[in-house]
Structure formats: structure tokens, C-alpha cells
Protein backbone atom coordinates (compact mmCIF):
# COMPACT_ATOMS: atom_id res chain seq x y z
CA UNK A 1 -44.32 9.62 -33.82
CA UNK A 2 -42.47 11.38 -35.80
CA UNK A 3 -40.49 9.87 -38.92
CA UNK A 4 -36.76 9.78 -38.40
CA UNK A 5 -33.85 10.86 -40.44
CA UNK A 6 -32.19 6.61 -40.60
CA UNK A 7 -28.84 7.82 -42.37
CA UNK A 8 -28.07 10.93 -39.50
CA UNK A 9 -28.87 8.68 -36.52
CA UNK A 10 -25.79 5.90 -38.12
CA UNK A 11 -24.06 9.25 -38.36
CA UNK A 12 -24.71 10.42 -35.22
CA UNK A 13 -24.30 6.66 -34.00
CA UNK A 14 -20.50 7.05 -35.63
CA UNK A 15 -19.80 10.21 -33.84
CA UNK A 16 -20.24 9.04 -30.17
CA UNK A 17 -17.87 6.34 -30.63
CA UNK A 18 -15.11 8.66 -29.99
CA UNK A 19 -14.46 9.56 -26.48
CA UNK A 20 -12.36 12.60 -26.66
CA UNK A 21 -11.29 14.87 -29.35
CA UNK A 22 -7.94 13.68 -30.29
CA UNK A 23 -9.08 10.13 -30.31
CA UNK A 24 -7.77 8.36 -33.83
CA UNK A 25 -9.95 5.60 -34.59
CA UNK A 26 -9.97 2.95 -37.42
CA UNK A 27 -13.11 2.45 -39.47
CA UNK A 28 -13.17 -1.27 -38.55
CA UNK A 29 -13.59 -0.11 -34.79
CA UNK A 30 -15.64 2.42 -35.88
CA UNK A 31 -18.00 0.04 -37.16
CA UNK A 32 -17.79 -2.46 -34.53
CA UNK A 33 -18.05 0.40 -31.87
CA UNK A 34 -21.38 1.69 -33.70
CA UNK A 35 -22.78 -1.93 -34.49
CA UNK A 36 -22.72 -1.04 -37.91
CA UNK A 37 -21.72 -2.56 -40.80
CA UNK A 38 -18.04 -1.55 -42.14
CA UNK A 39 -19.19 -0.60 -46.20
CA UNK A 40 -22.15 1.87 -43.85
CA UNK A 41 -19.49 2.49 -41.59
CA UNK A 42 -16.87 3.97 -44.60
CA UNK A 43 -19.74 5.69 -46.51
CA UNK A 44 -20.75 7.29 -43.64
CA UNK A 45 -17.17 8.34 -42.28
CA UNK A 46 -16.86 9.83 -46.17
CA UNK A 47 -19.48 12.43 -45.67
CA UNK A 48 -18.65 13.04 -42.35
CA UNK A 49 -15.29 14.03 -43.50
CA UNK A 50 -16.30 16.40 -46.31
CA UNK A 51 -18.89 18.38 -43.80
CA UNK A 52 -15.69 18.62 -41.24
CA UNK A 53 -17.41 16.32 -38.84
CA UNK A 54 -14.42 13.88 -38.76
CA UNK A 55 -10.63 14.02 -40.21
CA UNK A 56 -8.94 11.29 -41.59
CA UNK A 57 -5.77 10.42 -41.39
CA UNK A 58 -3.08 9.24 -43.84
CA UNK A 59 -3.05 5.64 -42.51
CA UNK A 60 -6.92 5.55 -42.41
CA UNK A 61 -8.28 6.38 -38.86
CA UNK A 62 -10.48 9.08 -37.66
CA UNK A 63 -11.14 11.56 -35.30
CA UNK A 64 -13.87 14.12 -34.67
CA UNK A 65 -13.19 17.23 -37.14
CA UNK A 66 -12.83 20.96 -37.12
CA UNK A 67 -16.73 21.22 -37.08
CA UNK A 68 -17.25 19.31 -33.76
CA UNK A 69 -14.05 21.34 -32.34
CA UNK A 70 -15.86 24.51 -33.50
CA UNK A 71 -19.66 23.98 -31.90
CA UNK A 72 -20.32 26.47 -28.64
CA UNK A 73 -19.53 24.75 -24.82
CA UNK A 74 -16.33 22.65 -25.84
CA UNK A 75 -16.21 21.30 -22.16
CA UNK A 76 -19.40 19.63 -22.69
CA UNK A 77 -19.64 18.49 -25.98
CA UNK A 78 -18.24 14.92 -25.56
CA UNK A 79 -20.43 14.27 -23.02
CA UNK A 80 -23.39 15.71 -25.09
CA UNK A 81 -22.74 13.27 -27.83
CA UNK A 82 -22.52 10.39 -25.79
């Protein structure tokens, strides 16, 4: 088996816990949604946000970024990542 990547399947575990593309999220459900812990959680959501994965808003929560809204076959993407 192949060794796997631990840090981009939390990421990717962070990433399906939205369910549409306007969904704002806080990190605390983030976390819960994910099962991971909320100090993973934020350190996660920070990369995520400076790749354009996820935007954050001024009170804190989350949604998927400008780089998920930009990847080919929007109509199936959501259902891709979960």
C-alpha cells in the first residue's frame, strides 16, 4: 500500500463538510463535522484559505473558496467531494 499524504486527507476531510458552495461554516463545526480536533481544524482552515480552497469571513466562518468555484464540472463537484 501506498504511503498517504496524513495532513491532505484532514484537509480533504475539512472540505466535504460543506454541502454547497455558499455554505458559511464555523471552525468549531468544522471540526466537529470532520472529527477533528479544533487547533487541526484552524491550522488546517489557515492554509486552506491562503491556497483559495476556503474564504473566511469577518466573523470567523468558512466556505469553500474561489479555487473549488474555479475546478472544471461545477454541477458535480459537491457531490465529488463528498
Amino acid at each position: 500500500m501506498t504511503p498517504k499524504n496524513r495532513s491532505v486527507l484532514r484537509a480533504f476531510s475539512i472540505l466535504r463538510v460543506f454541502h454547497h458552495e455558499d455554505e458559511w461554516v464555523s471552525v468549531s463545526e468544522i471540526g466537529r463535522r470532520s472529527a477533528l480536533p479544533f487547533a487541526s481544524t484552524y491550522r488546517l482552515l489557515q492554509t486552506l484559505e491562503e491556497t483559495g480552497a476556503v474564504e473566511r469571513a469577518e466573523n470567523g466562518s468558512y466556505r469553500l473558496g474561489y479555487l473549488i468555484a474555479a475546478l472544471p464540472n461545477p454541477a458535480g463537484r459537491v457531490m465529488m467531494l463528498n
